[in-house]
C-alpha atoms as a PDB file:
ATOM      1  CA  UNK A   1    -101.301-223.150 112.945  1.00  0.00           C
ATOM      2  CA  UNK A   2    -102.722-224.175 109.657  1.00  0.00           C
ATOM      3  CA  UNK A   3    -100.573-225.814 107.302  1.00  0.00           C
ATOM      4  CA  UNK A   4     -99.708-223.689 104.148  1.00  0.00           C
ATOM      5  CA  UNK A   5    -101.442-224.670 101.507  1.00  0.00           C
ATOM      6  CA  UNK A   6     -99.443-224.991  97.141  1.00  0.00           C
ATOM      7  CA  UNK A   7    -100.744-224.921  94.148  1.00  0.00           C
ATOM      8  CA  UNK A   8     -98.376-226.305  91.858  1.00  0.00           C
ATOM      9  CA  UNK A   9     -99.656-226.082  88.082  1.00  0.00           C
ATOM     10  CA  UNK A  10     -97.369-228.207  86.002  1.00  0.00           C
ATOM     11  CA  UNK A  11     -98.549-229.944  82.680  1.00  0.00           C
ATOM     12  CA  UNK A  12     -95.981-232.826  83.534  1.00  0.00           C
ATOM     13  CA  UNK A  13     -97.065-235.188  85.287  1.00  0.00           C
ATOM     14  CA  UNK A  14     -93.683-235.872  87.028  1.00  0.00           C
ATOM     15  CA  UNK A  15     -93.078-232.580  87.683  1.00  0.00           C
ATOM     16  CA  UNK A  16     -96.472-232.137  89.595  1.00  0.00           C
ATOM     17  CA  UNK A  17     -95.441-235.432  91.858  1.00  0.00           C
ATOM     18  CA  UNK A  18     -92.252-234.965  92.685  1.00  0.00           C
ATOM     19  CA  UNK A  19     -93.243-231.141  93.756  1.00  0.00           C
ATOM     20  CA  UNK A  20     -96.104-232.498  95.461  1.00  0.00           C
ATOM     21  CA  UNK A  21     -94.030-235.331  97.753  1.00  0.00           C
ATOM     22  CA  UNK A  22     -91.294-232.796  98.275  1.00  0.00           C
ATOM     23  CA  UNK A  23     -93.399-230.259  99.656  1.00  0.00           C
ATOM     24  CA  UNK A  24     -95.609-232.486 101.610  1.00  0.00           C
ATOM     25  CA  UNK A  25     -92.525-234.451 102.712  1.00  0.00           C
ATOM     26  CA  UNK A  26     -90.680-231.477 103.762  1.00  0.00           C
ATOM     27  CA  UNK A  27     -92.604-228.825 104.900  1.00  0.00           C
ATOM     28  CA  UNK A  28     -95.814-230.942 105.560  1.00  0.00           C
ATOM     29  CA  UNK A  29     -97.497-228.453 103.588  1.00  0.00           C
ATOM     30  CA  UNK A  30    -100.846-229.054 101.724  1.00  0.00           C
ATOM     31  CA  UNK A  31    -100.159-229.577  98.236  1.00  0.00           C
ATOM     32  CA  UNK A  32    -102.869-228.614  94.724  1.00  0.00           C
ATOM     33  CA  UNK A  33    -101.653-230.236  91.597  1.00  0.00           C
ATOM     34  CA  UNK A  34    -103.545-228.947  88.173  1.00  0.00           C
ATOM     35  CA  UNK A  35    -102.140-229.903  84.691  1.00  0.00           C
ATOM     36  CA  UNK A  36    -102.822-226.705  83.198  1.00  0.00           C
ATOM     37  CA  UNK A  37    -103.630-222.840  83.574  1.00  0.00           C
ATOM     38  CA  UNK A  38    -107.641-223.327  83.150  1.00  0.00           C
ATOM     39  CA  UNK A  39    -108.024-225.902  85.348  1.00  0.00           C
ATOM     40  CA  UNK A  40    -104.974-224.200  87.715  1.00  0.00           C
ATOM     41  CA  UNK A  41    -107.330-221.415  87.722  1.00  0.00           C
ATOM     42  CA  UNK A  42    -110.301-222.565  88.328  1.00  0.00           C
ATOM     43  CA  UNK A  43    -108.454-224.701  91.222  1.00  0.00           C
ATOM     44  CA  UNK A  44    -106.822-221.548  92.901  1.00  0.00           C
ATOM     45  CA  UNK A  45    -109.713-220.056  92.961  1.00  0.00           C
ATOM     46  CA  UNK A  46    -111.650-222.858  94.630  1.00  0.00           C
ATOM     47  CA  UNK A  47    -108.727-223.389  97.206  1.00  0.00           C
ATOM     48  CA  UNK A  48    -107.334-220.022  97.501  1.00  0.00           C
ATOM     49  CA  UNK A  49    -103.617-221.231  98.591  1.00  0.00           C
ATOM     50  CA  UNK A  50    -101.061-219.338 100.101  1.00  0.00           C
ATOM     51  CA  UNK A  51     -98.751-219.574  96.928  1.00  0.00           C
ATOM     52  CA  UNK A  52     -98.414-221.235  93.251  1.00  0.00           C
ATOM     53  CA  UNK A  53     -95.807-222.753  91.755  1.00  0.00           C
ATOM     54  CA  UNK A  54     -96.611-222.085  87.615  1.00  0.00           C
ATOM     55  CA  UNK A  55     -94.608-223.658  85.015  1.00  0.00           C
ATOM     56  CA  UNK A  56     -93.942-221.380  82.103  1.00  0.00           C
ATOM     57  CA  UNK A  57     -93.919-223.457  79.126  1.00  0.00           C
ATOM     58  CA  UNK A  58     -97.245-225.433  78.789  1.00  0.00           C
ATOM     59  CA  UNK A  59     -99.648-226.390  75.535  1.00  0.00           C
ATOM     60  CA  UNK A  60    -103.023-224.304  75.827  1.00  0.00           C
ATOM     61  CA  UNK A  61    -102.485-222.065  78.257  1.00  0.00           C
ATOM     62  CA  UNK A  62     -98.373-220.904  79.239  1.00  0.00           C
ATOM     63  CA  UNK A  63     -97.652-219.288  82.414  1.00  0.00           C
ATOM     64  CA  UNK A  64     -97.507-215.557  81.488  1.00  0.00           C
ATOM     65  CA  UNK A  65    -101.044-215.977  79.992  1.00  0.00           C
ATOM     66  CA  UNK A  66    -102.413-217.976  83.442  1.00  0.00           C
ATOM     67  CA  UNK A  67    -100.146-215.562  85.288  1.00  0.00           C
ATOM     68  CA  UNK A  68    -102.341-212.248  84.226  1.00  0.00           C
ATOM     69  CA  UNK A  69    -105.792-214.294  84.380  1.00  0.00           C
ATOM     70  CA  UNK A  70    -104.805-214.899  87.841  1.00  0.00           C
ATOM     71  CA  UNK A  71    -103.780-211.527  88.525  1.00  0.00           C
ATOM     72  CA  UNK A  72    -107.339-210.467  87.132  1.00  0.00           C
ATOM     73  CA  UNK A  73    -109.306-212.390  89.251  1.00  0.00           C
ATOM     74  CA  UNK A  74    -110.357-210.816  92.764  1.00  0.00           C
ATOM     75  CA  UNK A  75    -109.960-214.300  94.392  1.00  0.00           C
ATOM     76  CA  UNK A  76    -106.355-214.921  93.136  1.00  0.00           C
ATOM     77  CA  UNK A  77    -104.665-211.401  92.453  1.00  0.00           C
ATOM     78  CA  UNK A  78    -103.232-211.452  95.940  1.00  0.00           C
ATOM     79  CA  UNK A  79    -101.669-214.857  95.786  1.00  0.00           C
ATOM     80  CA  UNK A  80     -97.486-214.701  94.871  1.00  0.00           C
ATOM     81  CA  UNK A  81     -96.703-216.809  92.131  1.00  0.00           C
ATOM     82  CA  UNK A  82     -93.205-218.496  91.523  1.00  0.00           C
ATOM     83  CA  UNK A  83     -92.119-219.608  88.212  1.00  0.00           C
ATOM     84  CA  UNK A  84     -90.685-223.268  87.605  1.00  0.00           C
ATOM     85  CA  UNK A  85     -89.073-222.842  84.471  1.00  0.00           C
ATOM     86  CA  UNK A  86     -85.809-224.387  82.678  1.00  0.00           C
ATOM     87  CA  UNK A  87     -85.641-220.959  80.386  1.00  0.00           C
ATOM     88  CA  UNK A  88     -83.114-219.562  82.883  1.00  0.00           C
ATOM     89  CA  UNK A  89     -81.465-216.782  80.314  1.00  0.00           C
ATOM     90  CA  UNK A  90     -81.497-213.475  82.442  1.00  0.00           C
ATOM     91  CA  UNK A  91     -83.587-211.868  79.664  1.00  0.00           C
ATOM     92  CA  UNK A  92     -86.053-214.393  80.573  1.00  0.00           C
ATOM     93  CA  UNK A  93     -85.575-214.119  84.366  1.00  0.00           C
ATOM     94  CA  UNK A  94     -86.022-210.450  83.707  1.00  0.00           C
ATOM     95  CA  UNK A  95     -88.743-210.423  81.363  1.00  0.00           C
ATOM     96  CA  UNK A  96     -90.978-213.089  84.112  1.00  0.00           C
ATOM     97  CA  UNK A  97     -89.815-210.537  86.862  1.00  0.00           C
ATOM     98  CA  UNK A  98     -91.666-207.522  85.239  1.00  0.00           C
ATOM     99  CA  UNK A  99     -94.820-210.012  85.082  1.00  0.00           C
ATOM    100  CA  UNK A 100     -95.308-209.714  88.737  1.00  0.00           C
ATOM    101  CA  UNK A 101     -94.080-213.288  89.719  1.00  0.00           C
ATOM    102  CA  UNK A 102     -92.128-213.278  93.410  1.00  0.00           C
ATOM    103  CA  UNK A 103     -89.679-215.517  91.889  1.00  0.00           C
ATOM    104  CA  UNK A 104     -88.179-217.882  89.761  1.00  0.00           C
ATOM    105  CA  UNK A 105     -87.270-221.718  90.288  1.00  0.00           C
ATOM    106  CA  UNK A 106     -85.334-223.227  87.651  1.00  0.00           C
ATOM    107  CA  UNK A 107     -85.973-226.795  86.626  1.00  0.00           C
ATOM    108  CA  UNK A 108     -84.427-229.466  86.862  1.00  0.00           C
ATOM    109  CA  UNK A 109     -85.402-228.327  91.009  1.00  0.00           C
ATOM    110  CA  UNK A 110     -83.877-230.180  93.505  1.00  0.00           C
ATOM    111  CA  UNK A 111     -86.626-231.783  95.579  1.00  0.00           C
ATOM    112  CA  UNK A 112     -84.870-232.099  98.634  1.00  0.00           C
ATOM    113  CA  UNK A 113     -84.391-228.020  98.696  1.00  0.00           C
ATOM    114  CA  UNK A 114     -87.573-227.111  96.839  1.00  0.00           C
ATOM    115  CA  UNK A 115     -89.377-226.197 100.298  1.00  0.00           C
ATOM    116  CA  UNK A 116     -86.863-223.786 101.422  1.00  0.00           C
ATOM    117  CA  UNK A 117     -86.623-221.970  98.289  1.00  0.00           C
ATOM    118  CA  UNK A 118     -90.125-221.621  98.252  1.00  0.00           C
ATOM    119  CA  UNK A 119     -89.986-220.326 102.033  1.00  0.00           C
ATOM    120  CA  UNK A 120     -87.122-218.028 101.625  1.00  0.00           C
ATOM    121  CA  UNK A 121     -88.838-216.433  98.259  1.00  0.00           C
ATOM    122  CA  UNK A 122     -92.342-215.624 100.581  1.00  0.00           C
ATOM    123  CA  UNK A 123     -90.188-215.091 103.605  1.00  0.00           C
ATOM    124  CA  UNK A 124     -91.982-217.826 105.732  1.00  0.00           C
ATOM    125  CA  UNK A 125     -90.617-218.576 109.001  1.00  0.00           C
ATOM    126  CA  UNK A 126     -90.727-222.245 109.576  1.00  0.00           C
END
């Protein structure tokens, strides 16, 4: 069985590493790190991976706005996204929920359980 494969699209760069190592470390998945929605884009749909993690606060291009470009391109519509977000209000969690995202991960996330949140929000079996 293939190994799943992330995108995580983060514009910090610490957030994009620690994600990365966790999910690699963890899961031994195959992990996509862009800095921002263009180049997320472009990336996902190069790759085509079984899930994105999108941050929702990021200069250029925030989440919501990469969110519905991904959701317009035939190559990426399919994919779920999560959020990574530290706006964790429930008008906000509400408000991202009506976006079409699968879920939301708040940030700080703790690395060690990053994997199985990420599993039990796509309902992957290990």
């Amino acid at each position: 069985m293939q190994p799943k494969q992330i995108l995580v699209i983060d514009d910090e760069s610490d957030i994009r590493e620690v994600a990365r190592l966790s999910l690699q470390l963890t899961e031994s998945w195959t992990v996509w790190t862009a800095s921002g929605g263009a180049a997320g884009t472009a990336l996902a749909l190069s790759v085509e991976p079984d899930a994105i993690l999108l941050d929702v606060m990021m200069p250029d291009m925030d989440g919501p706005t990469t969110l519905r470009l991904l959701q317009q391109q035939g190559g990426t519509k399919t994919i779920p996204v999560i959020f990574l977000t530290a706006k964790v209000q429930a008008a906000d969690r509400h408000r991202f929920l009506q976006l079409g995202v699968l879920g939301i991960i708040s940030k700080p996330f703790d690395p060690l359980t990053l994997g199985r949140q990420v599993k039990e929000m796509l309902a992957w079996e290990r």
